[in-house]
Protein backbone atom coordinates (compact mmCIF):
# COMPACT_ATOMS: atom_id res chain seq x y z
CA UNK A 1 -15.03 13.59 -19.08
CA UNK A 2 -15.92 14.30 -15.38
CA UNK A 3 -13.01 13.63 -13.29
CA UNK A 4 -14.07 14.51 -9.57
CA UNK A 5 -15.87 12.27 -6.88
CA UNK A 6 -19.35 11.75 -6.95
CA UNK A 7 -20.86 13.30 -3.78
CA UNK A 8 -21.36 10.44 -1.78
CA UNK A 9 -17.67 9.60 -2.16
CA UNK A 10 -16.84 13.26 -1.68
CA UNK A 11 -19.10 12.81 1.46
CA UNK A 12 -17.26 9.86 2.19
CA UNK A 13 -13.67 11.29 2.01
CA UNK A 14 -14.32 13.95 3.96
CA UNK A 15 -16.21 12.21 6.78
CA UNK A 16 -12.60 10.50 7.14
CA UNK A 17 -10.45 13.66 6.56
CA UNK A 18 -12.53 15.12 9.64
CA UNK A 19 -11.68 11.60 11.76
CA UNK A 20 -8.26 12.07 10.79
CA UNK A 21 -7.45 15.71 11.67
CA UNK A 22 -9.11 14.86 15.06
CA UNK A 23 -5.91 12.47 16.16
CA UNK A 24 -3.62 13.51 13.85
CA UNK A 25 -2.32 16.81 14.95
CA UNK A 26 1.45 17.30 14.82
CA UNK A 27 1.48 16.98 18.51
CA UNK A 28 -0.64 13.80 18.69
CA UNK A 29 2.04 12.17 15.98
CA UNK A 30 5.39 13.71 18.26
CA UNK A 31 3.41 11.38 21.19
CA UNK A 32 2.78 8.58 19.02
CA UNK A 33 6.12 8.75 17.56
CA UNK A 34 7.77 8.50 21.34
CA UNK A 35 5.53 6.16 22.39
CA UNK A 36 5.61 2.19 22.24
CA UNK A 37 2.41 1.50 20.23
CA UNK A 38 2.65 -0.49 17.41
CA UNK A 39 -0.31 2.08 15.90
CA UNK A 40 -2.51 4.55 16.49
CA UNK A 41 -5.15 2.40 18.63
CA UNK A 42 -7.72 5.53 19.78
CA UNK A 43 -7.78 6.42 15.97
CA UNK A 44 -7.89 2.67 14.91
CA UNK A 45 -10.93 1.87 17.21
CA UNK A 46 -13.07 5.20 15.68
CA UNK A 47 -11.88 4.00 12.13
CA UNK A 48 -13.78 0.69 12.64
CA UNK A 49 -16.43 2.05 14.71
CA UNK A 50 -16.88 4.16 10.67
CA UNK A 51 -16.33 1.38 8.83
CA UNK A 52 -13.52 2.52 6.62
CA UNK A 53 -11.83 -0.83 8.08
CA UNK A 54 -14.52 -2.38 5.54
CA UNK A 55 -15.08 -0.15 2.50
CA UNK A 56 -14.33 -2.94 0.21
CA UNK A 57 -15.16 -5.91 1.61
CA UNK A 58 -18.63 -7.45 0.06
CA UNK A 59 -21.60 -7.07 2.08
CA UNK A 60 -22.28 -10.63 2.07
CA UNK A 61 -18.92 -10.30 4.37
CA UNK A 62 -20.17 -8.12 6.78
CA UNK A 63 -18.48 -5.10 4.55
CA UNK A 64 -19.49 -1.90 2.92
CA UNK A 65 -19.24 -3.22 -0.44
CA UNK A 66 -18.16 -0.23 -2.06
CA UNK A 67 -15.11 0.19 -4.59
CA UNK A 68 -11.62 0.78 -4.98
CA UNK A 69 -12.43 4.42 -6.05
CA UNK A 70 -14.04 4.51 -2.17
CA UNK A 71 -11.02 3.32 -0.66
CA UNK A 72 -8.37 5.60 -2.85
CA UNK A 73 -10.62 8.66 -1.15
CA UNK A 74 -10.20 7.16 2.00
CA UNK A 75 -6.03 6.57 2.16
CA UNK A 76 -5.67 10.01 0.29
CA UNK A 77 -6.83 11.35 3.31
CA UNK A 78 -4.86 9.28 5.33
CA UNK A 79 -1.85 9.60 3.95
CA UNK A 80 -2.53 13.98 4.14
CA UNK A 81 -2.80 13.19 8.06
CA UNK A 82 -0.21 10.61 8.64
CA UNK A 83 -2.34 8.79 9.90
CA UNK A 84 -0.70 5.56 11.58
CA UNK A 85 -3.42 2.40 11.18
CA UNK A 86 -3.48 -0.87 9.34
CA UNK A 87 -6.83 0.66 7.25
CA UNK A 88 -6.05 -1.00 3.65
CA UNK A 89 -3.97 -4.72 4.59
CA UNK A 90 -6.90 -6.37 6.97
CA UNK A 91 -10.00 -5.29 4.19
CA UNK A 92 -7.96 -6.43 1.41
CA UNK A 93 -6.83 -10.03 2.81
CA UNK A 94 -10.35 -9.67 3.77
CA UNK A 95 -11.79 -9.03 -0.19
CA UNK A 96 -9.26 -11.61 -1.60
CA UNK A 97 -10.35 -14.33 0.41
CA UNK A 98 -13.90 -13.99 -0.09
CA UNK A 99 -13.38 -13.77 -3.87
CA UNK A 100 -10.15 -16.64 -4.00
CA UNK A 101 -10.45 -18.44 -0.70
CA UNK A 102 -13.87 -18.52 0.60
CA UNK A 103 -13.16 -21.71 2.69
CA UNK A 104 -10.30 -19.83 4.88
CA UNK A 105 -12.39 -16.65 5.23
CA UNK A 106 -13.70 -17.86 8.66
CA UNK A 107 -10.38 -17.80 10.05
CA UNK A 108 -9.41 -13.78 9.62
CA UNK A 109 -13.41 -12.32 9.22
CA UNK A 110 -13.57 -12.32 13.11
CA UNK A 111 -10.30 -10.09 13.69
CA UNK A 112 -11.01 -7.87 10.68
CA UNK A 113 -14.54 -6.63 11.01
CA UNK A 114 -13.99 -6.17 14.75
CA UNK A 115 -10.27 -4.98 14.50
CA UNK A 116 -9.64 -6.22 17.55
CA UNK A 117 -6.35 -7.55 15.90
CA UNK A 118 -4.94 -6.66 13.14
CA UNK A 119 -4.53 -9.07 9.91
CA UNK A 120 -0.74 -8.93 8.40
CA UNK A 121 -0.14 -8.49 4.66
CA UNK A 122 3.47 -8.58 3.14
CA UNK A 123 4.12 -9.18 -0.55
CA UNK A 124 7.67 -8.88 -0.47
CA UNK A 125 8.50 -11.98 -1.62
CA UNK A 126 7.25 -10.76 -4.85
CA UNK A 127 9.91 -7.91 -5.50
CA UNK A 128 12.94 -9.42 -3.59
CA UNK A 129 16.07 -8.77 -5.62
CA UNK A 130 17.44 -12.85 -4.77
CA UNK A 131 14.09 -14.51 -5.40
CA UNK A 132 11.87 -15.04 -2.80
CA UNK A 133 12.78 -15.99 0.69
CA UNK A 134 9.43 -18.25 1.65
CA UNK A 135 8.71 -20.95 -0.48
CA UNK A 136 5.69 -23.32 -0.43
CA UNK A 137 6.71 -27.40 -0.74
CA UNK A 138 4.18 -30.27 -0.83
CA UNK A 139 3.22 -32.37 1.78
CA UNK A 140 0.74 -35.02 1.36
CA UNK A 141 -2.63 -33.67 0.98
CA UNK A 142 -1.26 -29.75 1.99
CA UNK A 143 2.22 -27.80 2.43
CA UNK A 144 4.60 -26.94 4.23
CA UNK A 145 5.91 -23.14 4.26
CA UNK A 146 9.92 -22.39 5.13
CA UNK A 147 11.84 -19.51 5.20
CA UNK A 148 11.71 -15.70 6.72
CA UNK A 149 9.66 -12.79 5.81
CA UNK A 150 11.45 -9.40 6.94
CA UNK A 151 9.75 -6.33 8.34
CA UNK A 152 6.07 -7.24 8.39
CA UNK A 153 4.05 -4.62 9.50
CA UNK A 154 2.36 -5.13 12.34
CA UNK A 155 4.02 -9.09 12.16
CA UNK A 156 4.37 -9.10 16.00
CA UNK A 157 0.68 -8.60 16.84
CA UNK A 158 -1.09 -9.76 13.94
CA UNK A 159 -2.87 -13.29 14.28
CA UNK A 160 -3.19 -14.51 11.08
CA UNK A 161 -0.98 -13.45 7.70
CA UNK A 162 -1.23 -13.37 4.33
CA UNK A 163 1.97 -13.73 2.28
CA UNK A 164 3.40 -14.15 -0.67
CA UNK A 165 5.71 -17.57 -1.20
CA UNK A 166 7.48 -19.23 -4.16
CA UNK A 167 5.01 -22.77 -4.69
CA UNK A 168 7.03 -24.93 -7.64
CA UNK A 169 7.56 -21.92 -9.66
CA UNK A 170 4.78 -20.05 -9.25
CA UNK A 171 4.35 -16.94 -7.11
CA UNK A 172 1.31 -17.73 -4.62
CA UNK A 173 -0.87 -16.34 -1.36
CA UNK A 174 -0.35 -18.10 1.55
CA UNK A 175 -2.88 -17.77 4.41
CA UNK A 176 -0.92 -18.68 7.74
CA UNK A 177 -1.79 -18.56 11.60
CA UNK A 178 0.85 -17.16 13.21
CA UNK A 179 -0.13 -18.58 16.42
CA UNK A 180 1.13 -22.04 15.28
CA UNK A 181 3.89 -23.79 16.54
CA UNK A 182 7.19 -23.57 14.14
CA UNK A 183 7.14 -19.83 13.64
CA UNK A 184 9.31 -17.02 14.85
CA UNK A 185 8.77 -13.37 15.50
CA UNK A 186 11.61 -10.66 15.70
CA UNK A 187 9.70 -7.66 16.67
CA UNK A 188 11.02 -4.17 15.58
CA UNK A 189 9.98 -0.62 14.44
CA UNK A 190 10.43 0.93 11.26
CA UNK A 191 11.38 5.02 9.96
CA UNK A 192 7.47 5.91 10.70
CA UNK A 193 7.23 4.25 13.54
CA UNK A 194 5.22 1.45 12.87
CA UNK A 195 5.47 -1.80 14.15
CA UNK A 196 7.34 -4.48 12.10
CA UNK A 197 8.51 -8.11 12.61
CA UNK A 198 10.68 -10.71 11.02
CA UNK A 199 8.36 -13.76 10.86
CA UNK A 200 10.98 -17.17 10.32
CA UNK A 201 8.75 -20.46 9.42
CA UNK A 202 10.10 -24.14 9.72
CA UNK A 203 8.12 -26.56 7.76
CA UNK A 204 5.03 -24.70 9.48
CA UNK A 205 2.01 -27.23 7.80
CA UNK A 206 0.13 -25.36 5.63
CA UNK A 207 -3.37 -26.44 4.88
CA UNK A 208 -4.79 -26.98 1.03
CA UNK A 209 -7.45 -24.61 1.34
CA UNK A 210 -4.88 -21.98 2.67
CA UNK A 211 -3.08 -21.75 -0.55
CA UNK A 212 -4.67 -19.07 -2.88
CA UNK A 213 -5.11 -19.91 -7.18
CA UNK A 214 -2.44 -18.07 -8.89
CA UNK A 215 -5.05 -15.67 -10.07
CA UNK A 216 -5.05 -14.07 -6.99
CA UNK A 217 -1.65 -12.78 -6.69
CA UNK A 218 -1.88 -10.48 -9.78
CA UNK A 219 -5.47 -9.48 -8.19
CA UNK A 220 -3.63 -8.87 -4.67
CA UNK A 221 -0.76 -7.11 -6.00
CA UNK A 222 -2.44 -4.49 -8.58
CA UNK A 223 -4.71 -3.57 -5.67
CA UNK A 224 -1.61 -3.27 -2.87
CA UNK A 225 0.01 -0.82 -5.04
CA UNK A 226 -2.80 1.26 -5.76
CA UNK A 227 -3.67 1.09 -1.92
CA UNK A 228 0.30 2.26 -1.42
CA UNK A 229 -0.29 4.78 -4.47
CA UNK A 230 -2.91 6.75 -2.70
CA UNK A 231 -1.18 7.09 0.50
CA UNK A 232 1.56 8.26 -1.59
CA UNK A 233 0.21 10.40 -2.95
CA UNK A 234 -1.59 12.26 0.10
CA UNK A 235 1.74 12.28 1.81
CA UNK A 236 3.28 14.16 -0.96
CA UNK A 237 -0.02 16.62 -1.23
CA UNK A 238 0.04 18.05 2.25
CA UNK A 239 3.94 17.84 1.93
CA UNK A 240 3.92 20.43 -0.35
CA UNK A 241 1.38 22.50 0.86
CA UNK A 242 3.40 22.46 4.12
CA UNK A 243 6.27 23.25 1.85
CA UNK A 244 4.71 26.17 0.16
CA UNK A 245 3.37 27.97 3.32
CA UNK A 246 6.98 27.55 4.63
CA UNK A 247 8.73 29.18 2.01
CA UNK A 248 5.97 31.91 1.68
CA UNK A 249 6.85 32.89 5.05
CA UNK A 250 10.38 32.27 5.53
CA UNK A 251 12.80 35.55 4.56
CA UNK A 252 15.76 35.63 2.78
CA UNK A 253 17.74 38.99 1.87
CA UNK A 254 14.64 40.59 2.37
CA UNK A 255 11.99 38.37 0.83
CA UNK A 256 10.68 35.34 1.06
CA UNK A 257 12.27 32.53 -0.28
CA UNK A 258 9.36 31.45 -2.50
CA UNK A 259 9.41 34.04 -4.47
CA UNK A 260 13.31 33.00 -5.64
CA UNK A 261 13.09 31.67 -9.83
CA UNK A 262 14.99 27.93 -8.31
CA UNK A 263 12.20 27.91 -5.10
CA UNK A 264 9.47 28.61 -6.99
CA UNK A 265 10.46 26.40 -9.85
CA UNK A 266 10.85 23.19 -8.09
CA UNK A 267 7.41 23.62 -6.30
CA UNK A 268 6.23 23.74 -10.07
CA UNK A 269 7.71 20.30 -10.60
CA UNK A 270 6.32 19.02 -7.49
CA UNK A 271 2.76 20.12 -8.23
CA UNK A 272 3.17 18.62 -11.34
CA UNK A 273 4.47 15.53 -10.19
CA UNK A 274 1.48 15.14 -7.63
CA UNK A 275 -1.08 15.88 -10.69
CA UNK A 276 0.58 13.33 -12.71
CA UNK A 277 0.73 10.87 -10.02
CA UNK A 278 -2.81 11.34 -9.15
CA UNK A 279 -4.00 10.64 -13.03
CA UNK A 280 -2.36 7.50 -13.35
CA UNK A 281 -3.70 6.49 -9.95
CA UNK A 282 -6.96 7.21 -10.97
CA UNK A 283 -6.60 5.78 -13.99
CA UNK A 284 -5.49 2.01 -12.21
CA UNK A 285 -8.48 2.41 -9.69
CA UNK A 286 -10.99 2.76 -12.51
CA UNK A 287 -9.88 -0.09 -14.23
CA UNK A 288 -9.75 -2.00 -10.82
CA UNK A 289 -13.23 -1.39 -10.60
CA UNK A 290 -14.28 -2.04 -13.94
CA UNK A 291 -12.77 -5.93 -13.73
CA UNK A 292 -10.42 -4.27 -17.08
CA UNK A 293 -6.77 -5.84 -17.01
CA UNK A 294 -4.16 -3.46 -14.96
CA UNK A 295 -0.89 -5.08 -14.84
CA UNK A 296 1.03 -2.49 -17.07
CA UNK A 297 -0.72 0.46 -15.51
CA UNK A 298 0.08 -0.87 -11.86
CA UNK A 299 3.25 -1.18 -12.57
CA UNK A 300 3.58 1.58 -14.04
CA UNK A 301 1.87 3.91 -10.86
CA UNK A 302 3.97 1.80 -8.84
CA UNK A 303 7.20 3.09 -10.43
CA UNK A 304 5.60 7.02 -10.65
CA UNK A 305 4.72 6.83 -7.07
CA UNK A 306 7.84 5.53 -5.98
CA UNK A 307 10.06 8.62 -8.05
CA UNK A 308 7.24 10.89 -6.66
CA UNK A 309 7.64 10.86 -3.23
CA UNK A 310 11.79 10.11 -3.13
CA UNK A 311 11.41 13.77 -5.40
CA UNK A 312 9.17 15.99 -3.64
CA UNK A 313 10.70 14.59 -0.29
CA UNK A 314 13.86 15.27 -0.71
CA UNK A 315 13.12 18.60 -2.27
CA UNK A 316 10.90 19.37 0.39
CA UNK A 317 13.61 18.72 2.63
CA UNK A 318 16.38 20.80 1.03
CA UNK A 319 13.83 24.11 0.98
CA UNK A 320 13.47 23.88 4.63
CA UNK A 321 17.01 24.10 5.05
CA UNK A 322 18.36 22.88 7.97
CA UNK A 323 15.17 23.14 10.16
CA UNK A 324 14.32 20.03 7.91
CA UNK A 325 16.27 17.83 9.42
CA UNK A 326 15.62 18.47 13.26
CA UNK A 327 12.88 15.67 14.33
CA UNK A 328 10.80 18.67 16.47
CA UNK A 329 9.73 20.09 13.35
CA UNK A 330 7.43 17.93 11.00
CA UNK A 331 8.61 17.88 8.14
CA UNK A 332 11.20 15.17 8.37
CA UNK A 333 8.03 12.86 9.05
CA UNK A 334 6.99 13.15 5.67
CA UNK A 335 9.89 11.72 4.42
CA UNK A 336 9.58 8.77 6.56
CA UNK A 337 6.34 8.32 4.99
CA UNK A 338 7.09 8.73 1.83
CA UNK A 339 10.84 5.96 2.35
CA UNK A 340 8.63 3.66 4.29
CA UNK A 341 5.86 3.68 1.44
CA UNK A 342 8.34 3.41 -0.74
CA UNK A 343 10.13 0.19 0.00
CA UNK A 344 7.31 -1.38 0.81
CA UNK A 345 6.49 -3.50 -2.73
CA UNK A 346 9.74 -3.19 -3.98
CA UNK A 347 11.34 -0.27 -5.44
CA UNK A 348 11.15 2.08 -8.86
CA UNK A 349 13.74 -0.27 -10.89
CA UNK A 350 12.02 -3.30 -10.34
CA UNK A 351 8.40 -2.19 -11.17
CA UNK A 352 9.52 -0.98 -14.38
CA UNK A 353 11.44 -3.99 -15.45
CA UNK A 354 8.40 -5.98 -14.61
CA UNK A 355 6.86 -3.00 -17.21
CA UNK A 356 9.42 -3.57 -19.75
CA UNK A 357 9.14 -7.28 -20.45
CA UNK A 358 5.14 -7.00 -20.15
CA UNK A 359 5.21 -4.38 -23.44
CA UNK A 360 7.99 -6.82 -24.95
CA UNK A 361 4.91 -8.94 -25.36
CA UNK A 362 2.70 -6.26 -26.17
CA UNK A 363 3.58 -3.77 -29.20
CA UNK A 364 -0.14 -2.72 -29.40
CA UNK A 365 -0.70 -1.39 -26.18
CA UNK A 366 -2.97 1.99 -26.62
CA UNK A 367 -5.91 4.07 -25.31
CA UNK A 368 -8.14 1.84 -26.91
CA UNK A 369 -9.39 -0.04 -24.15
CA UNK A 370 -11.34 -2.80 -25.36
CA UNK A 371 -7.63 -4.56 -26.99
CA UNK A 372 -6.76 -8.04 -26.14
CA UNK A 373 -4.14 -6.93 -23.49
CA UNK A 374 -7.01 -4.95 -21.44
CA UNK A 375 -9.06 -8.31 -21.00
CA UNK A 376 -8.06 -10.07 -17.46
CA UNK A 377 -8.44 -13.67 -18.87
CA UNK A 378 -5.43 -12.95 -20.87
CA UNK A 379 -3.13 -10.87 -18.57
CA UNK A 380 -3.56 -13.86 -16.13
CA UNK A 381 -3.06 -16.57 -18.64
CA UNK A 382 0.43 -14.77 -19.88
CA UNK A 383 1.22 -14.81 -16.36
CA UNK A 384 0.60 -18.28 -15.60
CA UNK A 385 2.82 -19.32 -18.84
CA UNK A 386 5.32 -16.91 -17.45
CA UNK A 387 5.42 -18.60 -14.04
CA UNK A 388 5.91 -22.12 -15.86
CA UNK A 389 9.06 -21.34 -17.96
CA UNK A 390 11.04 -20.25 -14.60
């Protein structure tokens, strides 16, 4: 089996690694970083002006219409950079709605071909610990949506939001204008300095054809995490290269600290970390792309990426000593990353408990890839008669 990129996505990944290193210097971060910006608008505006605010949205959408595999080339270079731009949550609300929700694609398509403003996406309602803090409640011929949803990135300037809500039991998308009366927004920052908001609804009216089919959360959700996956697991690559060049250079009673058995060994078990990371990544993307069931392997890159970067960042941290923790240098930044990424779908716990009760139902699970439990039809009917016994 060939493993690598073809060589137009090769072509592809590196056209945005150059983009990238071009506003992403460690300098150009420090300034963003003391700055007010929500994001990195000079890099945002050349993103779009590429396209890679499109790569998988269909054609017949104005997009690219290329693949997940596309996209994964695209944030692995992103998250290498630290690059700060809404790239993945716009295209994918974008992609979902075509496919779920083509009636409510008019009201986002505008804002994110031209990313004039970005389009929110927050799923936490899926992975909060005390159930879900929107929920969805009928109301004549539509709904009405109540509740708060914490931290949304980019919340304060976004127009429109997609978001996950408790409807009668079932987790669903929500498509909601946030310029409509009955909202709140509590604008704040988060550890990578990104812009976040609290968004509070009261009985905000909800229209029919804003409410996505079940189907489309699992869709949504498998695709989010390998979206959050392949930042991941950029920010963890050039981590450790950093991390590596440090300790080849930094002495210690007369050599450098990389050559110590305990140094050495845990860059070992971060490269192989990275590599293991980056198969079961690959593994969800192809499967995304072949239309082949991916719950259990989402979850379970979900849960590897999460232990990945809390890992190699903290061990990253502890071999720079305690130049590591002084904010001039750039290695704490990293770590924000890799914290931020990794709260951002819930945490390790939760993905695997999710992973748990899905092989309680499934003894047979193997590498043969044409089972029962690989076909989509069936993952999404076991979820809907999951959804209907809660």
């Amino acid at each position: 089996m060939n493993f690598d990129l073809s060589e137009d996505q090769r072509a592809f990944a590196d056209m945005a690694q150059g983009l990238f290193a071009d506003f992403c210097s460690d300098d150009q971060l420090r300034e963003h970083d003391a700055s007010s910006e929500p994001f990195m608008r000079a890099l945002w505006q050349q993103c779009v002006a590429a396209g890679l605010n499109t790569v998988m949205v269909p054609e017949a959408q104005g997009g690219l219409g290329l693949g997940m595999t596309e996209l994964m080339a695209v944030l692995e270079q992103q998250g290498r950079a630290l690059a700060l731009v809404p790239l993945w949550e716009p295209q994918l609300t974008l992609a979902a709605l075509a496919k779920f929700a083509p009636a409510a694609l008019s009201q986002v398509q505008g804002d994110a071909l031209s990313g004039e403003a970005p389009v929110a996406l927050s799923l936490q309602s899926l992975s909060q610990s005390r159930g879900p803090s929107l929920r969805l409640v009928r109301a004549g011929d539509g709904w009405t949506l109540t509740g708060q949803a914490s931290a949304v990135p980019l919340g304060a300037q976004a127009r429109q939001a997609l978001l996950a809500a408790d409807a009668q039991g079932q987790m669903r998308l929500v498509l909601v204008d946030l310029l409509q009366d009955g909202i709140g927004r509590t604008e704040g920052r988060d550890q990578h300095h990104q812009s976040v908001a609290d968004l509070a609804f009261d009985s905000v009216v909800i229209a029919e054809g804003n409410v996505l089919p079940l189907a489309a959360t699992g869709w949504v959700e498998q695709r989010a995490i390998a979206c959050l996956a392949a930042l991941q697991l950029g920010v963890t690559q050039e981590q450790l290269r950093r991390t590596v060049e440090y300790v080849s250079e930094r002495q210690q009673f007369g050599r450098a600290i990389g050559t110590f058995q305990l140094v050495a060994g845990q860059m070992a078990d971060g490269h192989i970390a990275v590599e293991a990371l980056r198969t079961s990544l690959w593994q969800l993307v192809y499967r995304l792309d072949a239309n082949l069931g991916a719950a259990p392997q989402a979850w379970a890159t979900r849960a590897l990426a999460n232990d990945t970067g809390h890992r190699a960042g903290h061990m990253a941290q502890h071999v720079h000593g305690g130049i590591g923790v002084d904010i001039t240098y750039p290695a704490h930044r990293f770590l924000f990353w890799s914290r931020a990424l990794g709260v951002a779908l819930g945490g390790t716990e939760h993905h695997l408990a999710k992973l748990g009760d899905w092989l309680a139902d499934n003894d047979t699970l193997g590498w043969k890839y044409d089972a029962a439990e690989d076909d989509n039809t069936h993952d999404n009917d076991r979820e809907e008669a999951r959804h209907a016994t809660v």
